[in-house]
Protein backbone atom coordinates (compact mmCIF):
# COMPACT_ATOMS: atom_id res chain seq x y z
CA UNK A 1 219.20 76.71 38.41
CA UNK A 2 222.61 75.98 36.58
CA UNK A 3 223.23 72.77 35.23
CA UNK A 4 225.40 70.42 37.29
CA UNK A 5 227.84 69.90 34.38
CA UNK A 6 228.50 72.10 31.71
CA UNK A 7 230.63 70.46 29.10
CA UNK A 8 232.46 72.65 26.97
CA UNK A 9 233.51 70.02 24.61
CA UNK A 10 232.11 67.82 21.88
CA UNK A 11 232.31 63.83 21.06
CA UNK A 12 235.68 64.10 19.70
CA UNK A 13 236.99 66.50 21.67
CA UNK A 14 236.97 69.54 19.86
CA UNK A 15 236.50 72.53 21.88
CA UNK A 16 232.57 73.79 21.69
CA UNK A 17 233.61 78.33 22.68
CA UNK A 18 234.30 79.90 19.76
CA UNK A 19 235.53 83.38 20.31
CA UNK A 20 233.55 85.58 23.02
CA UNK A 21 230.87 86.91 21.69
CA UNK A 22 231.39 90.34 22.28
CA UNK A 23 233.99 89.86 19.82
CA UNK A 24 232.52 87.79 17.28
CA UNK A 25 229.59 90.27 17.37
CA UNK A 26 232.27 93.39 16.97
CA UNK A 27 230.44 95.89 13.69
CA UNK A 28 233.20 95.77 10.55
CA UNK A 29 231.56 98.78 8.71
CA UNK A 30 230.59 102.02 9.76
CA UNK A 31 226.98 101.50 9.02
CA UNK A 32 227.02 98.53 11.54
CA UNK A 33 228.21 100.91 14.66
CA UNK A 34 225.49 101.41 17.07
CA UNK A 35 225.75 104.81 18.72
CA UNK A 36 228.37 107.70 18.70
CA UNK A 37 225.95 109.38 15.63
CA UNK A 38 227.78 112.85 16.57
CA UNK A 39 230.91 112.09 15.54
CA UNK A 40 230.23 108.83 13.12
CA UNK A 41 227.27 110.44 11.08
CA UNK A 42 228.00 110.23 7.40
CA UNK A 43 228.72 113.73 6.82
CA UNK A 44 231.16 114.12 9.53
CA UNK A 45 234.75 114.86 9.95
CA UNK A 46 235.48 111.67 11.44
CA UNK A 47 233.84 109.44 8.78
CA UNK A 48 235.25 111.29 5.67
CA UNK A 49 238.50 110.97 6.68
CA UNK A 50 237.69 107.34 7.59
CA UNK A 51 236.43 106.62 4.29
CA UNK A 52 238.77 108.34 2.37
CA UNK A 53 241.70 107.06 4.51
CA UNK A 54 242.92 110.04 5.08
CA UNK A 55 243.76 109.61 8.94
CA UNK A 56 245.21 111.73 11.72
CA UNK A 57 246.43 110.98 15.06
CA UNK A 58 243.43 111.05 17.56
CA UNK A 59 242.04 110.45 20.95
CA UNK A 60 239.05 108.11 21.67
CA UNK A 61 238.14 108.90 24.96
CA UNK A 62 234.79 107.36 26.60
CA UNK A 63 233.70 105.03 29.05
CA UNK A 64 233.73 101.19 28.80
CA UNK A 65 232.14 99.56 26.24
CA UNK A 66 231.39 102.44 24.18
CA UNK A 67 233.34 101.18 20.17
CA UNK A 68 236.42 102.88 21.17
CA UNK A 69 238.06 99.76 20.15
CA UNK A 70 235.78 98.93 17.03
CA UNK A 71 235.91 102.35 15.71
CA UNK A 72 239.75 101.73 15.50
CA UNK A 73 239.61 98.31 14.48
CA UNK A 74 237.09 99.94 11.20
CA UNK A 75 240.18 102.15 10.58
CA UNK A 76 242.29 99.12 10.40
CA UNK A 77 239.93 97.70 7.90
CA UNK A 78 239.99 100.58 5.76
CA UNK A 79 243.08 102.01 5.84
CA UNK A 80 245.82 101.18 3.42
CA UNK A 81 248.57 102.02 5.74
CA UNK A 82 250.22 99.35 8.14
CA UNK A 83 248.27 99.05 11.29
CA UNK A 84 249.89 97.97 14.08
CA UNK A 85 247.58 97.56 17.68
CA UNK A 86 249.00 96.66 21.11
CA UNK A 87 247.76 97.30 24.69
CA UNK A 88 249.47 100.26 27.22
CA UNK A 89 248.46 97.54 30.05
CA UNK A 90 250.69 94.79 28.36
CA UNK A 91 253.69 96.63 26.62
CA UNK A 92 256.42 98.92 27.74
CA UNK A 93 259.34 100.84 26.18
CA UNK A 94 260.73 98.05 24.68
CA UNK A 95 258.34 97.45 22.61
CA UNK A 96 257.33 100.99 21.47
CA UNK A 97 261.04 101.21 20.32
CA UNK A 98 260.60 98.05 18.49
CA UNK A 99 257.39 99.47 16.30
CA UNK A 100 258.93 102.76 15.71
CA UNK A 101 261.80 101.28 14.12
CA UNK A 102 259.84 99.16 12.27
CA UNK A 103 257.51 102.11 11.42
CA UNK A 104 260.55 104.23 10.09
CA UNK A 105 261.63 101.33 7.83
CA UNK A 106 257.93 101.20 5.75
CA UNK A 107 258.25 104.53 5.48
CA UNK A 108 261.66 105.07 4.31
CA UNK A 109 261.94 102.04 1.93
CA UNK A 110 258.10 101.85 0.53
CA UNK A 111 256.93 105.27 1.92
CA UNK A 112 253.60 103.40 3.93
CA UNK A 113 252.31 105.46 6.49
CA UNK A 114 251.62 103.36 9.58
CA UNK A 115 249.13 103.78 12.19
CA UNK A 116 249.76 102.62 15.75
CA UNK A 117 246.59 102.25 18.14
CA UNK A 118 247.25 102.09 21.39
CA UNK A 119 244.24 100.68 24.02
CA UNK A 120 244.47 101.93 27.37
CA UNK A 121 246.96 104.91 26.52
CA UNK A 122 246.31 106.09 29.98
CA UNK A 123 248.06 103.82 31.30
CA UNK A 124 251.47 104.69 29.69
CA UNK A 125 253.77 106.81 32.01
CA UNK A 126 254.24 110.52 31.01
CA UNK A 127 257.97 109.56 29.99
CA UNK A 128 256.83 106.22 27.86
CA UNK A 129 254.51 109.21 26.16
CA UNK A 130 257.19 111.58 25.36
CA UNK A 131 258.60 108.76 23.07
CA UNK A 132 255.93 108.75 20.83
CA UNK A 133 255.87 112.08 20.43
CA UNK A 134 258.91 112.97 18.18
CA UNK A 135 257.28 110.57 16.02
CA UNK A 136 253.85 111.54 16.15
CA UNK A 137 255.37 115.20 14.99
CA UNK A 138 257.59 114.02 12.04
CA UNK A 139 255.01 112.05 11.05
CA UNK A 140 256.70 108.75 11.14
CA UNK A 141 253.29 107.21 12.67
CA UNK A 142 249.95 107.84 13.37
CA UNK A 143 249.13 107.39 16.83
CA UNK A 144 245.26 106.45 17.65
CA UNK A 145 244.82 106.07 21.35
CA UNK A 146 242.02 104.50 23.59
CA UNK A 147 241.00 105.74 27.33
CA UNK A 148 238.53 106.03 29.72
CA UNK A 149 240.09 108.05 31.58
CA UNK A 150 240.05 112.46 30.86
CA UNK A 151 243.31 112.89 28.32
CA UNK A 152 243.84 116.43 30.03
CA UNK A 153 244.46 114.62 33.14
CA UNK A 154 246.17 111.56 31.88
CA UNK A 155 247.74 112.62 28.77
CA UNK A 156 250.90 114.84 28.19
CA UNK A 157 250.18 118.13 26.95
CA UNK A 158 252.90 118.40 24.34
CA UNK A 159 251.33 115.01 23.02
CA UNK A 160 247.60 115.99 23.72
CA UNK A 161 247.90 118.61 21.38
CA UNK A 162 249.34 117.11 18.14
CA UNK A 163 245.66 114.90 18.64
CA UNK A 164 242.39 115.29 18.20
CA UNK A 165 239.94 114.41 20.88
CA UNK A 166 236.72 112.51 19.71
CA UNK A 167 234.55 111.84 23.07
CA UNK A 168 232.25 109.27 23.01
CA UNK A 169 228.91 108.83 24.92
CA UNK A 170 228.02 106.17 26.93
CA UNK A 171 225.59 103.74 25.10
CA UNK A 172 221.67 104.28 26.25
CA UNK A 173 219.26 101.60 26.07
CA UNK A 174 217.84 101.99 22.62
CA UNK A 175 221.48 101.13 21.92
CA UNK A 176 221.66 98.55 23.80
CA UNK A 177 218.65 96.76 22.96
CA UNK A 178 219.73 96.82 19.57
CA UNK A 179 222.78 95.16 20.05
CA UNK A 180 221.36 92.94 22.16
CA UNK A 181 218.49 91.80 19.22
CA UNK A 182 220.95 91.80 17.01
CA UNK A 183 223.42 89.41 18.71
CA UNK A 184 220.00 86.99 19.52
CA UNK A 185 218.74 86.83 15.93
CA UNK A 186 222.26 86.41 14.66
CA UNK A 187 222.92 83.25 13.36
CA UNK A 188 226.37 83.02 12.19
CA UNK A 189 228.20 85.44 14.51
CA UNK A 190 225.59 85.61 17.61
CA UNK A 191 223.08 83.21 18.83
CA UNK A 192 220.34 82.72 16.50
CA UNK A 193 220.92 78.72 16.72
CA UNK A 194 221.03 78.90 20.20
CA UNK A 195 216.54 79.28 20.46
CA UNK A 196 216.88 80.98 23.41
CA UNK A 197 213.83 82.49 25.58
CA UNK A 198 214.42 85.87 26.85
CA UNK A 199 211.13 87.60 28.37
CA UNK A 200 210.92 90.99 28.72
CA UNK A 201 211.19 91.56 32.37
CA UNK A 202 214.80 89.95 32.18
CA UNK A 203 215.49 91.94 29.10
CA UNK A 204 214.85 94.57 30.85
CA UNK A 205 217.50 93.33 33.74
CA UNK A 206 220.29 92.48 31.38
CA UNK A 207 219.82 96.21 29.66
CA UNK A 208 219.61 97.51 32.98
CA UNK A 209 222.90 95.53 34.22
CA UNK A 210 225.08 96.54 31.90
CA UNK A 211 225.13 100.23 32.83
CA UNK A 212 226.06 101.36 29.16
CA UNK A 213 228.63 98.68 28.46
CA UNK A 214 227.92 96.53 25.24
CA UNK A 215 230.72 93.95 26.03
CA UNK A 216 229.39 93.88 29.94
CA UNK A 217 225.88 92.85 27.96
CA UNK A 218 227.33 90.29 25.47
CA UNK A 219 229.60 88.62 27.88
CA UNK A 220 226.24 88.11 30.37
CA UNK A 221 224.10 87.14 27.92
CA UNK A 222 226.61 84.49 27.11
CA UNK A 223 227.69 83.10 30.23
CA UNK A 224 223.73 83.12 31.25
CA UNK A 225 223.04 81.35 28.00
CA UNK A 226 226.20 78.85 29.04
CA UNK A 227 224.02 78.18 32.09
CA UNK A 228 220.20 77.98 30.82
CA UNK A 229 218.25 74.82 31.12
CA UNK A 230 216.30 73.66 28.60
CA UNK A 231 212.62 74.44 28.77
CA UNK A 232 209.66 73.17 26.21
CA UNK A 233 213.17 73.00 23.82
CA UNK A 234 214.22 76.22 24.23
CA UNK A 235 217.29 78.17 26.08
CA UNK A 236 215.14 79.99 28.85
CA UNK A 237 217.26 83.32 30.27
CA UNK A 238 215.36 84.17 33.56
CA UNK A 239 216.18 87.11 35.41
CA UNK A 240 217.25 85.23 38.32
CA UNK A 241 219.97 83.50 35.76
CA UNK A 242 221.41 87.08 34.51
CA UNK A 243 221.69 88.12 37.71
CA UNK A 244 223.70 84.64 38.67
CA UNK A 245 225.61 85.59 35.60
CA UNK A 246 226.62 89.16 36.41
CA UNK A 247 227.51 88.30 39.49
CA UNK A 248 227.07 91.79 40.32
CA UNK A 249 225.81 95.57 38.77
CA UNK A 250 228.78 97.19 37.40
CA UNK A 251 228.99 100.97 38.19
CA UNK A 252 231.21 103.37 36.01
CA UNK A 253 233.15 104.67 38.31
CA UNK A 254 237.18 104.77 39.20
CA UNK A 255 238.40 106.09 42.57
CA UNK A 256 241.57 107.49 40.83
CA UNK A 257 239.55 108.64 37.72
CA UNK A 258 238.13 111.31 36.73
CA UNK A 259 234.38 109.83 37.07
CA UNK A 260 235.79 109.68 40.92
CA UNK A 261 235.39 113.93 40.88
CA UNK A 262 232.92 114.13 38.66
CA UNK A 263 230.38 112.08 41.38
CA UNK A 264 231.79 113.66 44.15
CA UNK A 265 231.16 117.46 42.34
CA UNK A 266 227.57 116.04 42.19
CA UNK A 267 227.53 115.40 45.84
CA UNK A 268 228.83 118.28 47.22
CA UNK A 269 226.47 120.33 44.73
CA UNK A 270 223.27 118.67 45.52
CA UNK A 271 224.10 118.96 49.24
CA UNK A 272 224.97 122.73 48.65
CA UNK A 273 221.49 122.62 46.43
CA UNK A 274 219.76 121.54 49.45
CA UNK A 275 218.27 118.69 47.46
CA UNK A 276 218.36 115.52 49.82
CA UNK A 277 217.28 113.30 46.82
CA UNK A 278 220.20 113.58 44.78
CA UNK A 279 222.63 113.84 47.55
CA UNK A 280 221.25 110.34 48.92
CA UNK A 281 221.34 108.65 45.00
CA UNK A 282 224.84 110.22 44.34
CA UNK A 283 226.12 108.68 47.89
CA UNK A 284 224.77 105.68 47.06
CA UNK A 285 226.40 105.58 43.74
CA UNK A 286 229.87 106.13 45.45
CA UNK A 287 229.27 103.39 47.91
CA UNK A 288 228.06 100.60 45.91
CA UNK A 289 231.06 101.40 43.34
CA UNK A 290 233.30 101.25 46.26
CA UNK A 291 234.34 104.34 47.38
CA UNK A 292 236.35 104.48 50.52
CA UNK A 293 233.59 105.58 52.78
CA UNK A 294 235.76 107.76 55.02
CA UNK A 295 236.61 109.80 51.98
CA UNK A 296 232.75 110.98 51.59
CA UNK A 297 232.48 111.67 55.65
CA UNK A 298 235.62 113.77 55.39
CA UNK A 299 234.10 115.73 52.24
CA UNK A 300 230.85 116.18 54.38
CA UNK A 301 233.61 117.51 57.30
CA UNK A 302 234.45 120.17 54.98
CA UNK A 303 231.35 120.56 53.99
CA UNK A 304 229.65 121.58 56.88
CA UNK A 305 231.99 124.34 57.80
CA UNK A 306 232.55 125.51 54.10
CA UNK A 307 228.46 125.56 52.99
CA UNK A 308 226.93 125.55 56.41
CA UNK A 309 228.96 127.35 59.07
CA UNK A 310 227.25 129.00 61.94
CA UNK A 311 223.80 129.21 60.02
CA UNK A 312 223.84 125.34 61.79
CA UNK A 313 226.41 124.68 64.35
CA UNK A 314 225.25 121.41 65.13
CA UNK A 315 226.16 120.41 61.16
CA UNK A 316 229.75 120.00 61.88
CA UNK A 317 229.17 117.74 65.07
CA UNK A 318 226.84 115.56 63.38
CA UNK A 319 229.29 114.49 60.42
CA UNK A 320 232.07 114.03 63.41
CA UNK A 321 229.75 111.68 64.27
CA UNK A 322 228.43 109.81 61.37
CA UNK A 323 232.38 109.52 60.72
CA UNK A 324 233.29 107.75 63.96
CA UNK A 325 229.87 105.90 63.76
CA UNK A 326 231.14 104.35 60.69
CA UNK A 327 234.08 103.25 62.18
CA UNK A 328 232.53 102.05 64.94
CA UNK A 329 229.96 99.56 63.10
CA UNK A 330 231.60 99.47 59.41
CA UNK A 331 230.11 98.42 56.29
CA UNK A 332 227.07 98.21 55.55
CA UNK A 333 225.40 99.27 58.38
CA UNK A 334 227.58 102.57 58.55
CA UNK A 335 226.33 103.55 55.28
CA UNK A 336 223.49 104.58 57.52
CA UNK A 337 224.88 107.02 59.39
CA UNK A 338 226.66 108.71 56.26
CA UNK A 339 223.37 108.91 55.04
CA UNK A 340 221.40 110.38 58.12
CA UNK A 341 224.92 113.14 57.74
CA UNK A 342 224.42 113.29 54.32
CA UNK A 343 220.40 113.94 54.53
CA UNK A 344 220.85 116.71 57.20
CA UNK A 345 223.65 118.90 55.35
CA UNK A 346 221.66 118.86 52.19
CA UNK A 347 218.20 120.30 54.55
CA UNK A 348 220.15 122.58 56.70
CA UNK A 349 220.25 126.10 56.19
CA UNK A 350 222.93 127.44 54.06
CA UNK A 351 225.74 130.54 54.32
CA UNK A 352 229.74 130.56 53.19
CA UNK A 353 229.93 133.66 55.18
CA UNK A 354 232.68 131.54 57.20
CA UNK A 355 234.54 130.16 54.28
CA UNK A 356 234.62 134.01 52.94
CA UNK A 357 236.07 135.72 55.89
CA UNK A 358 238.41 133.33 56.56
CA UNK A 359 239.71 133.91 52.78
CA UNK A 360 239.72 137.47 53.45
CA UNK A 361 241.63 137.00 56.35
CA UNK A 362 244.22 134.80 54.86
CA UNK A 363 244.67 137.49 52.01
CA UNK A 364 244.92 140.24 54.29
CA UNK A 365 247.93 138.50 56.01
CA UNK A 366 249.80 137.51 52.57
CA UNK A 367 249.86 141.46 52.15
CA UNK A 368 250.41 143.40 55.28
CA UNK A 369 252.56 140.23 56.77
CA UNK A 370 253.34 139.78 60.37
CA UNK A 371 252.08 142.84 61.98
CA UNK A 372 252.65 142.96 65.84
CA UNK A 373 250.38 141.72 68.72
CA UNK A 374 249.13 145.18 70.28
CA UNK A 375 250.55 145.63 73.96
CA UNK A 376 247.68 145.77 75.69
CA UNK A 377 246.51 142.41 74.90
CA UNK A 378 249.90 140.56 75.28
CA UNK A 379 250.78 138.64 78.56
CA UNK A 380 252.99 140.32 80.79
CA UNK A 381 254.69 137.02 82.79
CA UNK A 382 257.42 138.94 83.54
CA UNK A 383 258.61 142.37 85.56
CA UNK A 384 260.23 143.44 82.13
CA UNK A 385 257.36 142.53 80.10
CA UNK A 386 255.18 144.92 82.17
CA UNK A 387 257.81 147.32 81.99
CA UNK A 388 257.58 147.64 78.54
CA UNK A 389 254.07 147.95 78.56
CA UNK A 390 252.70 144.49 77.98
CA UNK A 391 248.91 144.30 79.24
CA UNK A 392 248.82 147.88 79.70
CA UNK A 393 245.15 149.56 79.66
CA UNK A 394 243.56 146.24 78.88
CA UNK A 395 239.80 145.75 79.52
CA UNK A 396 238.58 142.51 80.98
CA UNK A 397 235.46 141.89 79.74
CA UNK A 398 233.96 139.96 82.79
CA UNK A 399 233.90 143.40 84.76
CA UNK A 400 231.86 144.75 82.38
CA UNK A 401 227.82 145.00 81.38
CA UNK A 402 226.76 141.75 79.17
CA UNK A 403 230.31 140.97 79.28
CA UNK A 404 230.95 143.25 76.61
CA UNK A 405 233.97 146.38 76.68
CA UNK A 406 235.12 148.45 73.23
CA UNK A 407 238.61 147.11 72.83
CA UNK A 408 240.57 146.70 69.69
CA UNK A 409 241.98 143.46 69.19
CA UNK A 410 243.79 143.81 65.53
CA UNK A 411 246.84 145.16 65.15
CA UNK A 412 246.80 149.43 64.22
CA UNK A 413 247.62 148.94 60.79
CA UNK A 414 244.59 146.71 60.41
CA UNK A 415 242.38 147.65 63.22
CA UNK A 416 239.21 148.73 61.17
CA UNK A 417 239.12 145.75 58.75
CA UNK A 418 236.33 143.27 58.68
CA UNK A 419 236.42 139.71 57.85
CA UNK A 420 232.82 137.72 58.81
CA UNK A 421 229.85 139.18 57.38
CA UNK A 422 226.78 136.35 59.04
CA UNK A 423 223.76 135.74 56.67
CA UNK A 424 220.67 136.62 58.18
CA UNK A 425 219.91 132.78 57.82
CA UNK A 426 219.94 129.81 60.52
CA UNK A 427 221.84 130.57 63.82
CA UNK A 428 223.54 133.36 61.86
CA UNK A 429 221.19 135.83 62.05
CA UNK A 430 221.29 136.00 65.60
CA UNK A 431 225.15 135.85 65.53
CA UNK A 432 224.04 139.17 63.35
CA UNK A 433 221.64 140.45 65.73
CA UNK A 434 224.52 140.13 68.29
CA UNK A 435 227.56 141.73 66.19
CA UNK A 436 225.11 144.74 65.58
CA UNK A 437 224.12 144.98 69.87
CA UNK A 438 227.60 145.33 70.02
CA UNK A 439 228.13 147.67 67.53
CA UNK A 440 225.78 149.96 68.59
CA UNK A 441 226.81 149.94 72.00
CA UNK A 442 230.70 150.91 70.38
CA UNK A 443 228.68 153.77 68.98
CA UNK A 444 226.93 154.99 72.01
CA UNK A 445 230.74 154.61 73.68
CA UNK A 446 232.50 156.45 71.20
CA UNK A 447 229.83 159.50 71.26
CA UNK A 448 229.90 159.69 75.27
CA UNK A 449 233.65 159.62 74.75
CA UNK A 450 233.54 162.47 72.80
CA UNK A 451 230.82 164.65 75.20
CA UNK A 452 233.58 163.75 77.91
């Protein structure tokens, strides 16, 4: 339970919050960094030129609460250039102007180098990044730039390649249970003073909660240590609390990002993979984060003509209907049905002998174009029609054993081609068994033909 007031002020008034504490708990040196060993470790690229301030422009690209930002604000400690740092989300042309002018003047009248980082670079408009980039090339600054989001997507390519790319991982628990020690046995910065009572289990939770962001930790640990009552004396952090304090689990994910493909690629694999495990986890993971959940049926749409076909006919029917069962019920009882869709694609049997022919057919038309209908399997509405020889010689199938009459039905130039080859797998091996009845009976009819 919170406490009913929670007074953020002392006797005289003085405010009691200092800054956040992911902020006050931000490393200064190198050495302090937890994580991102392959491209911080001391004899790497990244770190000589750090410690030798000998900087070029660069890309930090990795997912929230990864350094990105504290590996540039190290630089700024180091370097003896002028380091100027403002936010993509916050600024505009204006102000990019405004630094680069400023940037040309330290370097024409004291020759200082100056490095511009730029958080959230993704953000910035492909035309607000072509201004930086007759800079970035004369050398007038050196740009650093933040995202989470895939530079080859989001980032110009004229730009992209006057900077290196350093990726960095998302932080696994033994990294953040460091940072989290560190920031409870910290008394000057973190919350040594506070004698706060974390047990395990909720340890465990906060880790857990963060999903790989450090500043998603901090800032719960905080709030939940904003909210603890005493008990025996001490701060106690229950896992009830952090859960009242995150509110809810984030998920890295971004529906316009690339994290947004990269789940759905897992999807569509593990249901290709036939694995109904993973295609059940990675459906969930799109849900929970949000997803638009008619985007996955209408993947599963696709998928069960592209990966399934005719091996399971019934596939395709049974995501029409998950689809308009979710729109029938909603959230979150729909998830449901996407799941039942979901569960039965990944166990059915498997062919892309349909997506294949129909490829081959569409390439087939690109070259030999718009070939003409053969006459006797045109409609002849008219006297002149028939004339001409519309309908003439053709073979109604209905009159015939089984249905079933040799007739071409391609045009001449294309008439032996063939398109759909059916796996011997599912309902497609007796759509096999059925194309080769038929073949043999064109067989027998061409022979007799011939003895004619």
């Amino acid at each position: 339970m919170a406490p009913k007031n929670l007074n953020i002020f002392d006797d005289s008034g003085n405010i009691l919050l200092k800054k956040p504490l992911a902020d006050r708990m931000r490393p200064i040196e190198i050495d302090e960094l937890v994580g991102q060993d392959h491209i911080l470790a001391p004899d790497s690229m990244l770190r000589r030129a750090i410690e030798d301030d000998k900087i070029s422009s660069m890309i930090f690209w990795g997912p929230p609460g990864s350094g990105k930002t504290t590996i540039a604000r190290i630089i700024a400690a180091k370097t003896r250039a002028a380091f100027v740092s403002f936010s993509a989300a916050t600024s505009g042309i204006k102000e990019i102007k405004e630094v680069m002018a400023e940037a040309k003047y330290q370097r024409s009248a004291f020759g200082k180098k100056t490095i511009l980082f730029i958080d959230e670079i993704h953000r910035f408009n492909k035309a607000q990044q072509d201004a930086f980039l007759p800079y970035v090339e004369d050398g007038t600054v050196i740009l650093i730039g933040a995202t989470t989001e895939n530079p080859s997507f989001e980032i110009n390519s004229a730009l992209l390649s006057r900077l290196r790319v350093y990726v960095l991982n998302v932080l696994d628990k033994e990294d953040l249970l460091k940072i989290l020690n560190r920031a409870l046995a910290d008394e000057e910065k973190g919350l040594g003073k506070e004698d706060i009572d974390l047990p395990p289990d909720a340890k465990e939770f906060l880790i857990e909660v963060s999903d790989g962001d450090a500043r998603v930790m901090l800032n719960v640990l905080e709030v939940a240590t904003l909210l603890a009552e005493c008990v025996n004396d001490r701060k106690l952090l229950t896992t009830r609390l952090i859960e009242e304090a995150s509110q809810h689990k984030w998920l890295n994910y971004d529906r316009v990002g690339e994290e947004h493909y990269n789940i759905i690629s897992a999807f569509h694999k593990s249901l290709r993979g036939s694995d109904p495990d993973a295609a059940l986890y990675w459906l969930a993971r799109m849900l929970l984060a949000g997803e638009d959940p008619l985007f996955i049926a209408r993947r599963m749409v696709r998928f069960a003509s592209e990966d399934i076909g005719n091996t399971d006919p019934m596939a395709l029917g049974i995501t029409i209907d998950a689809m308009q069962a979710f729109n029938f019920i909603g959230m979150p009882e729909g998830n449901l049905a996407l799941a039942q869709a979901a569960v039965y694609l990944a166990t059915a049997p498997k062919s892309n002998s349909l997506y294949r022919a129909y490829g081959l057919v569409e390439e087939e038309i690109k070259k030999t174009g718009s070939l003409p209908v053969p006459l006797h399997i045109r409609n002849a509405p008219t006297r002149l029609m028939a004339d001409l020889g519309y309908g003439a010689g053709y073979k109604y199938a209905h009159d015939y054993k089984d249905a079933y009459i040799k007739q071409d039905y391609l045009p001449d130039k294309v008439t032996r081609r063939k398109f759909y080859f059916p796996s011997n797998r599912g309902f497609e091996s007796e759509i096999r068994r059925r194309m080769k009845v038929w073949t043999a009976a064109n067989v027998k009819e061409g022979k007799e033909e011939e003895h004619d």
